[in-house]
Structures are given as structure tokens and as C-alpha cells.
PDB file of N, CA and C in Angstrom:
ATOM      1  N   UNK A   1      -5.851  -9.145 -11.717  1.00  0.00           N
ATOM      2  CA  UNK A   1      -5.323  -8.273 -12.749  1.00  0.00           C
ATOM      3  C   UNK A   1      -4.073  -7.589 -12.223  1.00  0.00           C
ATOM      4  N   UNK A   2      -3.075  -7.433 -13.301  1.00  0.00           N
ATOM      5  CA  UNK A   2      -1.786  -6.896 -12.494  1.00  0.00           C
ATOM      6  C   UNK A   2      -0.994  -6.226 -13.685  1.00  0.00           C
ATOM      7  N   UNK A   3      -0.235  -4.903 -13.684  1.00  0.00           N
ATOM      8  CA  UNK A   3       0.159  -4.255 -14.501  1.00  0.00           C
ATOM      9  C   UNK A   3       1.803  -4.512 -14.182  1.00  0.00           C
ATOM     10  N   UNK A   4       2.880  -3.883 -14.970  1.00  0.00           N
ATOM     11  CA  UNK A   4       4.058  -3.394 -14.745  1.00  0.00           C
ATOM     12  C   UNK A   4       3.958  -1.705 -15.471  1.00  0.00           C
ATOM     13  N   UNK A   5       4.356  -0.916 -13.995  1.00  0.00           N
ATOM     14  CA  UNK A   5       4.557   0.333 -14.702  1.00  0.00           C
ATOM     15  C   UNK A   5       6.134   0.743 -14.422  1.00  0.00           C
ATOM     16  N   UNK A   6       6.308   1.720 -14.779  1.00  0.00           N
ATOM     17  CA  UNK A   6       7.674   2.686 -14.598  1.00  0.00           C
ATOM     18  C   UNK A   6       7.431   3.944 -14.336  1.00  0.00           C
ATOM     19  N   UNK A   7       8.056   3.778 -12.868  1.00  0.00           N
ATOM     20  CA  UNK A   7       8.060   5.068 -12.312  1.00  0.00           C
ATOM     21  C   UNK A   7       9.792   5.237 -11.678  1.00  0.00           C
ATOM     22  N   UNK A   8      10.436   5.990 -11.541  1.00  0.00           N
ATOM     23  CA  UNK A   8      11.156   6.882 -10.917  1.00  0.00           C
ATOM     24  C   UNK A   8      13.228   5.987 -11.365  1.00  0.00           C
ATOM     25  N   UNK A   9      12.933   5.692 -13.132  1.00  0.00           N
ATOM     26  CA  UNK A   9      13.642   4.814 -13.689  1.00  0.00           C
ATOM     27  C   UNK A   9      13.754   3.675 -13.090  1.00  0.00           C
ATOM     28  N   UNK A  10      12.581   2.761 -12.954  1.00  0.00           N
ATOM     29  CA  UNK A  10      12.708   1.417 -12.413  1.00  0.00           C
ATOM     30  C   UNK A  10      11.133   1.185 -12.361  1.00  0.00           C
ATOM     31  N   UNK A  11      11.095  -0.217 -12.781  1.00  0.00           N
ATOM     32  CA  UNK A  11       9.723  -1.365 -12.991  1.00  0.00           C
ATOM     33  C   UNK A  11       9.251  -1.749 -11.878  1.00  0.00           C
ATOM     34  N   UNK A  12       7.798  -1.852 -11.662  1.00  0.00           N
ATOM     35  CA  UNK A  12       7.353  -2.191 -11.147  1.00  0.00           C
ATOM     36  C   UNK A  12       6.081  -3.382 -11.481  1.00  0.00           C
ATOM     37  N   UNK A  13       5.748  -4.535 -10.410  1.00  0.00           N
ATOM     38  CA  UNK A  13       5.030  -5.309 -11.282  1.00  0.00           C
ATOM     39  C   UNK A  13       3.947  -4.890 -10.270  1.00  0.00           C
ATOM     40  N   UNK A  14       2.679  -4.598 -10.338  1.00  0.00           N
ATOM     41  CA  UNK A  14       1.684  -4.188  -9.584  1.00  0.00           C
ATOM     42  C   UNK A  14      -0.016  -4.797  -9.352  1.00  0.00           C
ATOM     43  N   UNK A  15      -0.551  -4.711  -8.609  1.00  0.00           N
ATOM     44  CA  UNK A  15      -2.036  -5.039  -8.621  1.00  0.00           C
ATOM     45  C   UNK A  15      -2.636  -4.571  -7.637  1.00  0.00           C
ATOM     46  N   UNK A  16      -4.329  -4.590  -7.202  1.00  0.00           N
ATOM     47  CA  UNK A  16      -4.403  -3.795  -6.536  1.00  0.00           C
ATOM     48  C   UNK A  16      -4.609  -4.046  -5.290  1.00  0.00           C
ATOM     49  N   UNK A  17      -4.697  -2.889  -4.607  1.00  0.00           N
ATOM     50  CA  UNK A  17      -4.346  -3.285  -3.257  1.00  0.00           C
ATOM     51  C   UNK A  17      -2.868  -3.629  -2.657  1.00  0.00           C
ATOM     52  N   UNK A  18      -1.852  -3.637  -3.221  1.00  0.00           N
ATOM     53  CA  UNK A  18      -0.759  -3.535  -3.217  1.00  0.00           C
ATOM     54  C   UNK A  18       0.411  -1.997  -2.273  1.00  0.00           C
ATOM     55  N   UNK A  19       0.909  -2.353  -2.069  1.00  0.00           N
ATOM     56  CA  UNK A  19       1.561  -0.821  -1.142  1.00  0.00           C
ATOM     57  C   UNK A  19       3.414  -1.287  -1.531  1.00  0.00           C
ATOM     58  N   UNK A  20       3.662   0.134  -1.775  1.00  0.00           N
ATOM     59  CA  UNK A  20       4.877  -0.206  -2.413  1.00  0.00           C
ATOM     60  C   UNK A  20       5.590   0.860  -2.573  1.00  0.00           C
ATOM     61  N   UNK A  21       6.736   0.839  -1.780  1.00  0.00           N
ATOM     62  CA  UNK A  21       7.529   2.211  -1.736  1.00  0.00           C
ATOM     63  C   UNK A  21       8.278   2.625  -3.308  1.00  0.00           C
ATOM     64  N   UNK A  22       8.047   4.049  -3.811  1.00  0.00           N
ATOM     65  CA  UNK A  22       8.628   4.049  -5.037  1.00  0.00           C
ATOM     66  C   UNK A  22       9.278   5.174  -4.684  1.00  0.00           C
ATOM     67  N   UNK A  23      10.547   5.657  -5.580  1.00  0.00           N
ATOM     68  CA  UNK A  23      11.265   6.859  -5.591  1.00  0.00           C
ATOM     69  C   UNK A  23      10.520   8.539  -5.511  1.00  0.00           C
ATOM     70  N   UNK A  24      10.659   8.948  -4.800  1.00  0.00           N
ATOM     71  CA  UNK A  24      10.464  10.503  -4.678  1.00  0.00           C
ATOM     72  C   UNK A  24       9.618  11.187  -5.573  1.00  0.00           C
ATOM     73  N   UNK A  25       7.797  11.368  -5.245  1.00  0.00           N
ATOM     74  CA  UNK A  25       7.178  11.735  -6.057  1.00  0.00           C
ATOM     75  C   UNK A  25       6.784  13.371  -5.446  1.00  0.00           C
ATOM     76  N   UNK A  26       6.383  14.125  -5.652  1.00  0.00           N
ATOM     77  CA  UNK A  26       6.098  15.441  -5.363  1.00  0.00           C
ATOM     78  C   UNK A  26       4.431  15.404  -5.105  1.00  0.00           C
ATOM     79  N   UNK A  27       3.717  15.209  -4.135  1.00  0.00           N
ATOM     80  CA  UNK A  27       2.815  14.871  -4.053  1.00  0.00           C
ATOM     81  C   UNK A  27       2.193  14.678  -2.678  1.00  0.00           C
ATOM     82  N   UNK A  28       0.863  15.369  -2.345  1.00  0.00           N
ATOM     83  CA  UNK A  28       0.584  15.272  -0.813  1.00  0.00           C
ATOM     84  C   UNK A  28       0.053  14.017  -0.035  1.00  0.00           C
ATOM     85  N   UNK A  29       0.179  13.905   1.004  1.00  0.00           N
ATOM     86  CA  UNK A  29      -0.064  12.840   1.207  1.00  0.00           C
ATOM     87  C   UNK A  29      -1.439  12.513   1.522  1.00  0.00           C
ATOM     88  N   UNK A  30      -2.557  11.225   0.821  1.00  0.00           N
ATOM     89  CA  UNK A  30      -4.072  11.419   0.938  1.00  0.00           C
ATOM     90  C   UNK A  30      -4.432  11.718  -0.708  1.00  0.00           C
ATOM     91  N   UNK A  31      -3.608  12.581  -1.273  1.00  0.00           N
ATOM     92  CA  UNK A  31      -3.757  12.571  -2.737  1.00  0.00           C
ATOM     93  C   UNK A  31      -3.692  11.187  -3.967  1.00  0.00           C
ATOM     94  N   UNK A  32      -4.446  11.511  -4.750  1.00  0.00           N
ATOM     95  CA  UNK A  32      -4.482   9.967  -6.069  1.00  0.00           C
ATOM     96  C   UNK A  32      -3.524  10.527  -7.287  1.00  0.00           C
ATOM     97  N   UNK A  33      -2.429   9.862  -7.112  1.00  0.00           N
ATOM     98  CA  UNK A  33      -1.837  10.108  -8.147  1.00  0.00           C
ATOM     99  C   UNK A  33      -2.060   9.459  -9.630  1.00  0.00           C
ATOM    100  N   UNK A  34      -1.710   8.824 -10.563  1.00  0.00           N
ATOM    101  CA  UNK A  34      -2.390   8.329 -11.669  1.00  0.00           C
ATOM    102  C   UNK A  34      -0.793   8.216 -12.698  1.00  0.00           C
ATOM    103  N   UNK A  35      -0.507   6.677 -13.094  1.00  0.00           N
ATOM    104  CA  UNK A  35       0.634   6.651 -13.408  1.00  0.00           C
ATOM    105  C   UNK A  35       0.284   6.141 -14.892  1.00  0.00           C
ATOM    106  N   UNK A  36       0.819   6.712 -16.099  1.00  0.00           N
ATOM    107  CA  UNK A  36       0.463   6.486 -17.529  1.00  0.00           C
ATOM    108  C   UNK A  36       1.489   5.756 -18.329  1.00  0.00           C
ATOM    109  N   UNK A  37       2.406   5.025 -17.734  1.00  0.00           N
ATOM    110  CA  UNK A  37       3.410   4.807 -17.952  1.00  0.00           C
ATOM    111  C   UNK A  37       3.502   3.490 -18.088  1.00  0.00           C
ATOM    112  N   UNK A  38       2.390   2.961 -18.678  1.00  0.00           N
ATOM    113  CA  UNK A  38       2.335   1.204 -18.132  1.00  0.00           C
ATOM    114  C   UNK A  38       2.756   0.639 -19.557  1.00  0.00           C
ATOM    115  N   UNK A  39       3.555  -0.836 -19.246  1.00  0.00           N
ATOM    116  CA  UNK A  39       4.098  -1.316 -20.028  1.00  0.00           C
ATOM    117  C   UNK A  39       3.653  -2.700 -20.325  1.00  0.00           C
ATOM    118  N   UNK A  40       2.513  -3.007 -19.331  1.00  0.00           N
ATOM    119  CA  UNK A  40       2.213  -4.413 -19.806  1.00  0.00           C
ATOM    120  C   UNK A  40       0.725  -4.494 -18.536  1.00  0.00           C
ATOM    121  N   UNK A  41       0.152  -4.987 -18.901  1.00  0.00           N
ATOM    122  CA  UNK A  41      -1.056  -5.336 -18.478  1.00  0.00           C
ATOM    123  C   UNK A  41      -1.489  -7.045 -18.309  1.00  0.00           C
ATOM    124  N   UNK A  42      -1.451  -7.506 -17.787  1.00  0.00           N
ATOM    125  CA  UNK A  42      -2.202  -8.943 -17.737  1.00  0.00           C
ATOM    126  C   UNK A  42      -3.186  -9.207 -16.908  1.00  0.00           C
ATOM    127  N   UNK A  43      -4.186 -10.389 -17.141  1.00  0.00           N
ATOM    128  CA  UNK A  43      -5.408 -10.798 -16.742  1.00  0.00           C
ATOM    129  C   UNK A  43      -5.419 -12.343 -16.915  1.00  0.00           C
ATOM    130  N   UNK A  44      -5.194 -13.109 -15.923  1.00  0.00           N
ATOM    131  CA  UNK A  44      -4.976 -14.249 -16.331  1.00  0.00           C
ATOM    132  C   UNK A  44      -3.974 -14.686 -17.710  1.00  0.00           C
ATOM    133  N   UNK A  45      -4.877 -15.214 -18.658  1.00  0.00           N
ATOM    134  CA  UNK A  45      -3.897 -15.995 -20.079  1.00  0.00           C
ATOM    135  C   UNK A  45      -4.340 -14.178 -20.595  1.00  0.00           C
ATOM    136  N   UNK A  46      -4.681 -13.799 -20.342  1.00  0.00           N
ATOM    137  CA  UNK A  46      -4.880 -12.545 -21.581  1.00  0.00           C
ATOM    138  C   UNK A  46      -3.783 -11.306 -20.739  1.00  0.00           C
ATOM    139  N   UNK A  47      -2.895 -10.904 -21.967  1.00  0.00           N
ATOM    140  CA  UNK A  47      -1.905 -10.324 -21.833  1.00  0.00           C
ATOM    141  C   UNK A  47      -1.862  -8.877 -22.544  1.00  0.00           C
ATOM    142  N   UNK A  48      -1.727  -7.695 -22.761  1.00  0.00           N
ATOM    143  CA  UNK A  48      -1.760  -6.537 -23.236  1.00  0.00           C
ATOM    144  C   UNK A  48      -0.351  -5.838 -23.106  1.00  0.00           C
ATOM    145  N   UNK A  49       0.692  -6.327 -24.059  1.00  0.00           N
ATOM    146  CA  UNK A  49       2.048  -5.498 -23.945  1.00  0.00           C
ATOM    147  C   UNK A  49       2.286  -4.345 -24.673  1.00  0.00           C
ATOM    148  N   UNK A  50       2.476  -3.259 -24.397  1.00  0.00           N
ATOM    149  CA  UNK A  50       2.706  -2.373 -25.092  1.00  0.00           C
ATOM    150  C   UNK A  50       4.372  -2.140 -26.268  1.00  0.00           C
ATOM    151  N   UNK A  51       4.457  -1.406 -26.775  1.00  0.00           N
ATOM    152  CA  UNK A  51       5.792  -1.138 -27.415  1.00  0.00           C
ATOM    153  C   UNK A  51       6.581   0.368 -27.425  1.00  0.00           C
ATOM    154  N   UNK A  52       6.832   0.915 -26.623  1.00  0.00           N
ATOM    155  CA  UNK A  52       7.316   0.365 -25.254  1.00  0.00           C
ATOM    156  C   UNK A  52       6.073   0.275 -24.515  1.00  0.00           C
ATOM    157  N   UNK A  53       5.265   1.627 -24.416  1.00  0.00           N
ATOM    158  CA  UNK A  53       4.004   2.018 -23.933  1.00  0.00           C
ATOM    159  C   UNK A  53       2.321   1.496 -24.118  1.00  0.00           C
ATOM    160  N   UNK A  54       1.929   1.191 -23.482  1.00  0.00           N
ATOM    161  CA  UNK A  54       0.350   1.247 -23.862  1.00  0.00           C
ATOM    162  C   UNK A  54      -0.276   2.168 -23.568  1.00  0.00           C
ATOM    163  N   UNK A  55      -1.440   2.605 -25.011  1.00  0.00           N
ATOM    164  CA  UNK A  55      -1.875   3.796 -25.008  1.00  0.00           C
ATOM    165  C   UNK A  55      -3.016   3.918 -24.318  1.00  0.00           C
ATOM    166  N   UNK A  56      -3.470   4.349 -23.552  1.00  0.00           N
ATOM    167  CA  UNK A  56      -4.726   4.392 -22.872  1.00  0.00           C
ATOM    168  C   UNK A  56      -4.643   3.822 -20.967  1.00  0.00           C
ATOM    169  N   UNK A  57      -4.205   2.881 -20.859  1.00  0.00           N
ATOM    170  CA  UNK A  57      -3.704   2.919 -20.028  1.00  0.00           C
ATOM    171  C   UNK A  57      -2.941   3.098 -18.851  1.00  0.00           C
ATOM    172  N   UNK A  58      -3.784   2.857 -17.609  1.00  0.00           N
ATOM    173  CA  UNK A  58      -3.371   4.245 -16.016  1.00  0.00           C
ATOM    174  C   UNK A  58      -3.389   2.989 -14.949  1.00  0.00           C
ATOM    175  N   UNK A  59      -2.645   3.734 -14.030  1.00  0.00           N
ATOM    176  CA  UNK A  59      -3.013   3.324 -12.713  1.00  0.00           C
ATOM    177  C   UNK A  59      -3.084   4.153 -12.033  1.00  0.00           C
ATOM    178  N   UNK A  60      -4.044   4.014 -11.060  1.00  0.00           N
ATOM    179  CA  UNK A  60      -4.355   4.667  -9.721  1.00  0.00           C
ATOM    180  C   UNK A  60      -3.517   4.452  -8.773  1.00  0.00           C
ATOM    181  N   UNK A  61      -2.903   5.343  -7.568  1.00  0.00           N
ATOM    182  CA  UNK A  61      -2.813   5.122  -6.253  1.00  0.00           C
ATOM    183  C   UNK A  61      -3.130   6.369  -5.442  1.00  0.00           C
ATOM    184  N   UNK A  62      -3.246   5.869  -4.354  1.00  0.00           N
ATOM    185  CA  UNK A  62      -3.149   6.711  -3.211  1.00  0.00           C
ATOM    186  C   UNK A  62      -1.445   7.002  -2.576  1.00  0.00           C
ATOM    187  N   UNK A  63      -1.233   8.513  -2.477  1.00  0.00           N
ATOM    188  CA  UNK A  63       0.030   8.407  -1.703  1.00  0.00           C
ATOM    189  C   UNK A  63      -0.257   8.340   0.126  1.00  0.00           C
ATOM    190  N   UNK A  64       0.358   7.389   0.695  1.00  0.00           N
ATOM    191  CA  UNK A  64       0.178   6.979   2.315  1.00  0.00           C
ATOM    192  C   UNK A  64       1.302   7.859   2.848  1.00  0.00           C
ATOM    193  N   UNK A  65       2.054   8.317   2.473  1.00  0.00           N
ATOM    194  CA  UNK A  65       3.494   8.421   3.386  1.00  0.00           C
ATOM    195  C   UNK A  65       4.492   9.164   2.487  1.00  0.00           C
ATOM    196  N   UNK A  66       5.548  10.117   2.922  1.00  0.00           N
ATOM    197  CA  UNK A  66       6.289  10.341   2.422  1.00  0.00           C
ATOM    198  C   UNK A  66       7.733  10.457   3.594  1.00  0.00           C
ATOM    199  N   UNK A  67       8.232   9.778   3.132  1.00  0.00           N
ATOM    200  CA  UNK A  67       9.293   9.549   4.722  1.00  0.00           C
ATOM    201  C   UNK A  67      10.977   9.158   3.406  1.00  0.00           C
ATOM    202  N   UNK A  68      11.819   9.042   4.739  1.00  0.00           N
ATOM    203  CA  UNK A  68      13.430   8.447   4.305  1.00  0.00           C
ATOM    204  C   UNK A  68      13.766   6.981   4.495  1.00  0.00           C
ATOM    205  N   UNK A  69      14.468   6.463   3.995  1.00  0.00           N
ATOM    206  CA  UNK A  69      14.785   4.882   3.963  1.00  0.00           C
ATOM    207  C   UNK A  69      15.701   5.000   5.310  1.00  0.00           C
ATOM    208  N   UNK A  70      16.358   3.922   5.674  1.00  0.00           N
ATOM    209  CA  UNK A  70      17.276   3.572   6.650  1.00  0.00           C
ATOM    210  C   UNK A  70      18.912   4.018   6.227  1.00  0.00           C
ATOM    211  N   UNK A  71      19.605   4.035   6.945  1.00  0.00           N
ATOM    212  CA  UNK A  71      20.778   4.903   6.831  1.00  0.00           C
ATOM    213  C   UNK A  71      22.057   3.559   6.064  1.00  0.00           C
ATOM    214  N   UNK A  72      21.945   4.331   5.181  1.00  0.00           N
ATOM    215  CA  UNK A  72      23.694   3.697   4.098  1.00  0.00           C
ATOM    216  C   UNK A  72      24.400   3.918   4.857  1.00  0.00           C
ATOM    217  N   UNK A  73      25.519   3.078   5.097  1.00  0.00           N
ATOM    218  CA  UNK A  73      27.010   3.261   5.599  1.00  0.00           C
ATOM    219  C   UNK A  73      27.950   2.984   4.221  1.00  0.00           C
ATOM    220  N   UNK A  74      28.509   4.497   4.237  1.00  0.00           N
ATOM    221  CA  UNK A  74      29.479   4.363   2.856  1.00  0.00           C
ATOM    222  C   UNK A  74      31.075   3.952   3.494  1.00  0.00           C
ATOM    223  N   UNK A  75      31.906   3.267   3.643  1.00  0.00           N
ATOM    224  CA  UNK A  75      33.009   3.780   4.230  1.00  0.00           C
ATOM    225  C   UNK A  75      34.145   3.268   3.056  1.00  0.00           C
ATOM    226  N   UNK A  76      35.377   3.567   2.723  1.00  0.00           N
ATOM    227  CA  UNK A  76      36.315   3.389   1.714  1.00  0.00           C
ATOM    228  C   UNK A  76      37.556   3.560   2.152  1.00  0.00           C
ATOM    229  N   UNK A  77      38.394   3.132   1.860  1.00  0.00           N
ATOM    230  CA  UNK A  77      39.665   2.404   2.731  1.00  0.00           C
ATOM    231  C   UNK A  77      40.813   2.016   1.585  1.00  0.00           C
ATOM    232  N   UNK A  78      41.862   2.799   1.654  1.00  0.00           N
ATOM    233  CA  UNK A  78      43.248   2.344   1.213  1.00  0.00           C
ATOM    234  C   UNK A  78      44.080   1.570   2.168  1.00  0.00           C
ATOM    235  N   UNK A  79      44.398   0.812   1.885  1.00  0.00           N
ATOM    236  CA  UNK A  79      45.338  -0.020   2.919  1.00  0.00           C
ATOM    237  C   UNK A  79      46.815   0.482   3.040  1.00  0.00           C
ATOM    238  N   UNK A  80      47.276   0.697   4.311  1.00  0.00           N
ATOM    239  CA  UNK A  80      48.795   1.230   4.225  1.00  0.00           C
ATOM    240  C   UNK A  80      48.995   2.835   3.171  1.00  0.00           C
ATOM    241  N   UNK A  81      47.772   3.582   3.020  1.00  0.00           N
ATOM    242  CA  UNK A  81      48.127   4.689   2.592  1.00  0.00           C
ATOM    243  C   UNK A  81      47.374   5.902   3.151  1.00  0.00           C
ATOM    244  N   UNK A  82      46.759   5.485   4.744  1.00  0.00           N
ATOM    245  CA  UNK A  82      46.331   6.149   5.719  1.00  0.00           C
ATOM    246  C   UNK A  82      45.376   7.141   5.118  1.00  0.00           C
ATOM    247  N   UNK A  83      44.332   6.203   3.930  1.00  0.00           N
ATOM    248  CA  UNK A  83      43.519   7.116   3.513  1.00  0.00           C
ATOM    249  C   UNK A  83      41.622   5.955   4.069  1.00  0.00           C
ATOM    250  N   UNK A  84      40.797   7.335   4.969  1.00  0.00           N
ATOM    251  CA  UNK A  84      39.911   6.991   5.062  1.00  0.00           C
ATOM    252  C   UNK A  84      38.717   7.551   4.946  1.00  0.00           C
ATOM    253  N   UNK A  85      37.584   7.002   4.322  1.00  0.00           N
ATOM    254  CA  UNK A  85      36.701   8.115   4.209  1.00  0.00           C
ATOM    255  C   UNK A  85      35.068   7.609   4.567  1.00  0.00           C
ATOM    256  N   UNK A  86      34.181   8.100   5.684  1.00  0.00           N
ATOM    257  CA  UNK A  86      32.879   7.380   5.766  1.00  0.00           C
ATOM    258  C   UNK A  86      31.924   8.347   5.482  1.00  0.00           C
ATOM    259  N   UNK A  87      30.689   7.841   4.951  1.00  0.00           N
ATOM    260  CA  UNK A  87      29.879   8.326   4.873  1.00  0.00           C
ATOM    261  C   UNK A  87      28.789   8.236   5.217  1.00  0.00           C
ATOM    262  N   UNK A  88      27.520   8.383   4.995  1.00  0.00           N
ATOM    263  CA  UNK A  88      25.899   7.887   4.787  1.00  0.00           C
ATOM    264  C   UNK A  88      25.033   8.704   4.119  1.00  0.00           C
ATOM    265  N   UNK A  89      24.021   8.474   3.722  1.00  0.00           N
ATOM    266  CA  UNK A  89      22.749   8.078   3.323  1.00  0.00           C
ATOM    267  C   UNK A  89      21.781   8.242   3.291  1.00  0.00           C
ATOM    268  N   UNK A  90      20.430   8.798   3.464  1.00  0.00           N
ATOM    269  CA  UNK A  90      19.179   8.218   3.158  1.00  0.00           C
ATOM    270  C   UNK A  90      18.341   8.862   1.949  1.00  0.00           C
ATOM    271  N   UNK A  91      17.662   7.458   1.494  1.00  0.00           N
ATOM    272  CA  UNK A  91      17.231   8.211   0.517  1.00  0.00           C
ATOM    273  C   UNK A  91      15.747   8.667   0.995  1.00  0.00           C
ATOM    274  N   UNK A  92      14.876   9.231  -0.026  1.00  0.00           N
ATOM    275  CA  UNK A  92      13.523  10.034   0.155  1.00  0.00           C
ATOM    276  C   UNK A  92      12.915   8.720  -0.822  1.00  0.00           C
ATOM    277  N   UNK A  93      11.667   8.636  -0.177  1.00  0.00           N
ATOM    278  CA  UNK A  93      10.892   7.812  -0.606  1.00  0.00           C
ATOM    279  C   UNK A  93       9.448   8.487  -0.716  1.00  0.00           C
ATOM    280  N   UNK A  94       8.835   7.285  -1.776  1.00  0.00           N
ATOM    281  CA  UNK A  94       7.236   8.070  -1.360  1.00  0.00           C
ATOM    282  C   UNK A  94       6.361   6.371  -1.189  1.00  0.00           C
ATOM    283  N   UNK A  95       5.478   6.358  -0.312  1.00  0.00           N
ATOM    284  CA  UNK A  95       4.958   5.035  -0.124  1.00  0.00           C
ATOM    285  C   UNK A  95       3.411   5.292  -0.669  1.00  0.00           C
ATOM    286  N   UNK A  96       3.296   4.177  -1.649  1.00  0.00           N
ATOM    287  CA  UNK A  96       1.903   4.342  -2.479  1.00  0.00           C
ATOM    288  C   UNK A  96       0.922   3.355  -2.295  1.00  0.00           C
ATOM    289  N   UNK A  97      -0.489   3.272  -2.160  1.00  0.00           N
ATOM    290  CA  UNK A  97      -1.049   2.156  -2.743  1.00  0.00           C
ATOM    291  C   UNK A  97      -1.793   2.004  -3.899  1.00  0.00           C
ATOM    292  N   UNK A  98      -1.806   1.000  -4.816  1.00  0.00           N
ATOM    293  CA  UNK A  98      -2.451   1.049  -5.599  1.00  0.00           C
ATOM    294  C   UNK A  98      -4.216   1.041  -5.393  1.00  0.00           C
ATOM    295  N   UNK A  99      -4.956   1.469  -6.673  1.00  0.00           N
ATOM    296  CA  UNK A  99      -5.991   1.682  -6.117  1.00  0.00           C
ATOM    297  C   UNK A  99      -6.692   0.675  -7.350  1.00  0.00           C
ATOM    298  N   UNK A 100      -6.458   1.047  -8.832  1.00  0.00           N
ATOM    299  CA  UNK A 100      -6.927   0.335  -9.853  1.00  0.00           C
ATOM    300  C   UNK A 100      -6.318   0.542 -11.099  1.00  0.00           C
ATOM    301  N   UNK A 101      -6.613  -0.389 -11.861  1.00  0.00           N
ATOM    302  CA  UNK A 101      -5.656  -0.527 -13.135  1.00  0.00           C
ATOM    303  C   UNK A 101      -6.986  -0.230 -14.325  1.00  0.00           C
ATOM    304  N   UNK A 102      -6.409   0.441 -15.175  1.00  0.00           N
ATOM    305  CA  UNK A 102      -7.541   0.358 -16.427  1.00  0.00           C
ATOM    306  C   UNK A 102      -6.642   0.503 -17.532  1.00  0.00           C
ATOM    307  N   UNK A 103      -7.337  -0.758 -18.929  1.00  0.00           N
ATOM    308  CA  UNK A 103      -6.749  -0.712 -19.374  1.00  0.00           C
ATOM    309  C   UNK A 103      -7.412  -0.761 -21.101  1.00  0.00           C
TER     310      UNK A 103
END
């Protein structure tokens, strides 16, 4: 069984037992969060799409981790107009596992 939800403006296709870093949730770590946001559900040939949403439908996870990604290198460059500029990066992540889908 495997859902697609939306969390943190961006899709996810999911099932359980799964671990999967998603955007910045506010949330301790060891805690079950519960995502209502699901957009499609499948089970083999049997399929459950919502429009956009399906009503009744959750997923479980556990949050494992809350840590930063690896470091962006921004750098930007005019040629011959002695303009330079670098930067970086990281973003905040939250690392989840799924626990169960109901639907």
C-alpha cells in the first residue's frame, strides 16, 4: 500500500516503513506526526484519488531527526566587470518515517 502526500509545497510518493527527509516541520524528535494531506492512495489495481484531497485520509510518521542538508555553494560572476559574489547554504530538514497509511 502506498500513498502520495504533500507536505512542505512538494509530493511525496510514500509507504510504510519508508524514511524520507521532508522540509522543516516543528516537531520533537520521537514524536508521531499525522499528515492529512493525501492526494492519492493505492493498493495494488485499486486506486483512491482524491480532488484535490481525500477526505478521511492520514498518514502516520515518526519524526527520527531534525538536522541541516550539506552546504550550497552560491558563487556569481560578471566577466571583465570585476564583479564577484559567493555564497552558501544549508537548508533545515526534518527526517521522518512513515508508520501507516489509512484510508
Amino acid at each position: 500500500m502506498y500513498a502520495v502526500i504533500k507536505t512542505g509545497g512538494k509530493q511525496y510518493r510514500v509507504s510504510a516503513g519508508d524514511k524520507l527527509k521532508i522540509e522543516k516541520l516543528e516537531a520533537e524528535i520521537g514524536s508521531e506526526i499525522t499528515f492529512d494531506q493525501v492526494l492519492m492512495v493505492g493498493d495494488g489495481a485499486d486506486i483512491k484519488m482524491g480532488a484535490p484531497m481525500l477526505r478521511g485520509a492520514t498518514v502516520t510518521a515518526t519524526v527520527l531527526n531534525q538536522a541541516r542538508g550539506d552546504k550550497i555553494r552560491i558563487f556569481k560572476m560578471r566577466r571583465r566587470k570585476h564583479y564577484r559574489k559567493s555564497q552558501g547554504h544549508r537548508q533545515y530538514f526534518t527526517e521522518v518515517q512513515i508508520g501507516g497509511i489509512t484510508a
